[in-house]
C-alpha atoms as a PDB file:
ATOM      1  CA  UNK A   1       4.977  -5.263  20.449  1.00  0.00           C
ATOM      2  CA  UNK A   2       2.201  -7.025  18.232  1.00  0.00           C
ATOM      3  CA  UNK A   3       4.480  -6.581  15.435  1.00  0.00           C
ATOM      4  CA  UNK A   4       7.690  -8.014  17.588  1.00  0.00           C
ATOM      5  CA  UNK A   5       5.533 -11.429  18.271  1.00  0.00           C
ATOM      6  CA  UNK A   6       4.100 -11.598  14.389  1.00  0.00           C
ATOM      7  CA  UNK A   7       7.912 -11.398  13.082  1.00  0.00           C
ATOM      8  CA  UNK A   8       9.052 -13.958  15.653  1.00  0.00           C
ATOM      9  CA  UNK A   9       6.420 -16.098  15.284  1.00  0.00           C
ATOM     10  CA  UNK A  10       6.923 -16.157  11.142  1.00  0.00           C
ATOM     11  CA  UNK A  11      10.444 -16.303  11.201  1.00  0.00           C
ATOM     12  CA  UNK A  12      10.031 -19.381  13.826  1.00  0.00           C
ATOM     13  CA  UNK A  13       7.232 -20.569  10.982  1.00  0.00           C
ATOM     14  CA  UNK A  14       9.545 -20.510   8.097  1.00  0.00           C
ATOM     15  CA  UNK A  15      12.767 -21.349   9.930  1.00  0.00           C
ATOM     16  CA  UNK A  16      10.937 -24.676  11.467  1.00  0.00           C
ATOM     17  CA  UNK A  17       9.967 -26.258   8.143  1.00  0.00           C
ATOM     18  CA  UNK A  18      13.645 -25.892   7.289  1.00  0.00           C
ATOM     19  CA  UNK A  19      14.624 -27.479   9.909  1.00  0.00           C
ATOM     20  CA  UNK A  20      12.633 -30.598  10.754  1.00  0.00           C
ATOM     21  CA  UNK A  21      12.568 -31.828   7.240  1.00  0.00           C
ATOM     22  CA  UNK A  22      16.393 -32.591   7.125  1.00  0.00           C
ATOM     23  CA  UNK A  23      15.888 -34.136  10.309  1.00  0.00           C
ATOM     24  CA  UNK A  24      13.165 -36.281   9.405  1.00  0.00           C
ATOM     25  CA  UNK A  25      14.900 -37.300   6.312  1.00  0.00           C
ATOM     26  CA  UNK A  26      17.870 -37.973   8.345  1.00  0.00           C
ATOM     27  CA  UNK A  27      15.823 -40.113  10.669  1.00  0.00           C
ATOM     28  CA  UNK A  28      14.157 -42.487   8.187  1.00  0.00           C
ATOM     29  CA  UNK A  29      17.702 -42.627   6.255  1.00  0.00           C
ATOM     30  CA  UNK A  30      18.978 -43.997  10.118  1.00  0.00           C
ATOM     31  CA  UNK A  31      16.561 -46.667  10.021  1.00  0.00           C
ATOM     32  CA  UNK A  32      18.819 -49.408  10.968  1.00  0.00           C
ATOM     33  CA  UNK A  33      20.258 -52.134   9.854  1.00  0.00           C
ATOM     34  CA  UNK A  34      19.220 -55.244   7.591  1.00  0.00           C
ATOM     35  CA  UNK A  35      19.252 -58.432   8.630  1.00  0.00           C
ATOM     36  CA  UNK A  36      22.618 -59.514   6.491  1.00  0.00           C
ATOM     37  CA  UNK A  37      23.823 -56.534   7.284  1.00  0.00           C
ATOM     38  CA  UNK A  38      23.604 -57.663  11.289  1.00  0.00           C
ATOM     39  CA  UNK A  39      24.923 -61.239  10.177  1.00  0.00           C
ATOM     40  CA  UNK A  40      28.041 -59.616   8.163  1.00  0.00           C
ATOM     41  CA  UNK A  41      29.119 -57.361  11.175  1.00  0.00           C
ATOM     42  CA  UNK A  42      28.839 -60.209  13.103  1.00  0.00           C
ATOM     43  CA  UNK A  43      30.805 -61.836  10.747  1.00  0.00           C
ATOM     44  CA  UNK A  44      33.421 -58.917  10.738  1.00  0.00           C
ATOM     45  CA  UNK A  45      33.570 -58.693  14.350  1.00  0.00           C
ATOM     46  CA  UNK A  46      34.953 -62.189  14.603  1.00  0.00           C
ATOM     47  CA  UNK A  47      37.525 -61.951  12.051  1.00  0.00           C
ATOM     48  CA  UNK A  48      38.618 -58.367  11.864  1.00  0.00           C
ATOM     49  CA  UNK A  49      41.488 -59.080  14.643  1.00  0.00           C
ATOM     50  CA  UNK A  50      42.659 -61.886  12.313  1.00  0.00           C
ATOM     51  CA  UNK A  51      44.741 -59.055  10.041  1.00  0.00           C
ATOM     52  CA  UNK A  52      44.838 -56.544  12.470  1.00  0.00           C
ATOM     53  CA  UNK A  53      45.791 -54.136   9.177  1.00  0.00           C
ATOM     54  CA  UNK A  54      42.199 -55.066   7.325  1.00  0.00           C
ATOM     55  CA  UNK A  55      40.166 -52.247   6.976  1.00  0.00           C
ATOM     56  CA  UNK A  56      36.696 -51.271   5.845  1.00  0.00           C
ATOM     57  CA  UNK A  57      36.063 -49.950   2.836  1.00  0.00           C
ATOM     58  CA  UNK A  58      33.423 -47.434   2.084  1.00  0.00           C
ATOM     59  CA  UNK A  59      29.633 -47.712   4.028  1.00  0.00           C
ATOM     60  CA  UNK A  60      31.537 -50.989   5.117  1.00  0.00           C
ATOM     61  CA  UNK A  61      28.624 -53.408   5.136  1.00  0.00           C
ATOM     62  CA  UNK A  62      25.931 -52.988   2.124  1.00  0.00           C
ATOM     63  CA  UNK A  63      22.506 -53.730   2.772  1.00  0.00           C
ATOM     64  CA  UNK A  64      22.759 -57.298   1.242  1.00  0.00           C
ATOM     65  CA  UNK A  65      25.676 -58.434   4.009  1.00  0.00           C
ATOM     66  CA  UNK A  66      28.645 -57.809   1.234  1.00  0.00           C
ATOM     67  CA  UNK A  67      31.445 -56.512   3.245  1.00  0.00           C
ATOM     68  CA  UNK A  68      34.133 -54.393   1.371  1.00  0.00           C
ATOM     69  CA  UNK A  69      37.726 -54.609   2.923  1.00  0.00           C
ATOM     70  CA  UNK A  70      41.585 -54.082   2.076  1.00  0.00           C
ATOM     71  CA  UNK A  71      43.549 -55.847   1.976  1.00  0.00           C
ATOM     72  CA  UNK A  72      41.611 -59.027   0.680  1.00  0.00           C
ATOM     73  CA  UNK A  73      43.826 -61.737   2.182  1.00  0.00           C
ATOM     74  CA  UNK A  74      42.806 -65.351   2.359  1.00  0.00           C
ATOM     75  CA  UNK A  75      43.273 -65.841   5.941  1.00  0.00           C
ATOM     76  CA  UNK A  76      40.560 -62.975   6.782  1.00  0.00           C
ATOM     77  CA  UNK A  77      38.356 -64.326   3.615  1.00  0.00           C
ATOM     78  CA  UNK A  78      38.533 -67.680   5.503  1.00  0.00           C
ATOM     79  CA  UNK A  79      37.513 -66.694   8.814  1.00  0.00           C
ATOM     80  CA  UNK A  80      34.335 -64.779   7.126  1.00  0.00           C
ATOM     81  CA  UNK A  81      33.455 -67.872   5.021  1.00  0.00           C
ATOM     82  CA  UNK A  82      34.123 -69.961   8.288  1.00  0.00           C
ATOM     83  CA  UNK A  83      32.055 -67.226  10.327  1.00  0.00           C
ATOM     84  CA  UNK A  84      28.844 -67.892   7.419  1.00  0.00           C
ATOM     85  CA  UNK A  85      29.266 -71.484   7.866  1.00  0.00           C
ATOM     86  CA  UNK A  86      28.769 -71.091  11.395  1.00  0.00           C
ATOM     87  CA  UNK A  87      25.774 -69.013  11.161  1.00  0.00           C
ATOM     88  CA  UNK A  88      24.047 -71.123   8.319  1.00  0.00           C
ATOM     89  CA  UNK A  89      24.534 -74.195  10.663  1.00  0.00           C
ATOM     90  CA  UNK A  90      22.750 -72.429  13.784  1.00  0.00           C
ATOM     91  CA  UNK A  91      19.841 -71.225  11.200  1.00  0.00           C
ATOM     92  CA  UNK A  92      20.947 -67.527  10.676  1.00  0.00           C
ATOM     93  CA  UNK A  93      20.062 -65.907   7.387  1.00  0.00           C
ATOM     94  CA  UNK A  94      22.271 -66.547   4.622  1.00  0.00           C
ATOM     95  CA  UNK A  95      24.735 -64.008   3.621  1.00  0.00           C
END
């Protein structure tokens, strides 16, 4: 029975470790977003119904607020650079 608990309680010992550092990493990776990045989804909300084909392309929104898209049309470009007007005028971040 002593032997039962010792296995269980090092395979729980060397099992845990292997766990809870993937999450951990996982949780700091999960940090949230930026800043720009809040601006540009904002941004992306507004216009995405403008082309109802446009869609994101790859993570979508980098860290610095660039938003990657197909297909690049100038109406949807428009409503973004309209949307960053909009925000620079009430004081938001640039993008």
């Amino acid at each position: 029975m002593i032997r039962a608990r010792w296995g269980l309680t090092l395979s729980l010992a060397l099992f845990a470790p292997g766990i809870s550092a993937p999450l951990l990493l996982l949780g700091c990776a999960s940090g949230g977003n930026t800043p720009a990045q809040d601006l540009a989804w904002e941004r992306w909300n507004r216009c995405k119904d403008k082309l109802p084909v446009a869609r994101l392309e790859g993570a979508g929104v980098s860290p610095d607020g660039q938003i990657s898209f197909y297909p690049r049309t100038a109406e949807i470009q428009l409503c973004l650079d309209e949307a960053a007007q909009e925000q620079a005028t009430r004081g938001a971040a640039p993008r």
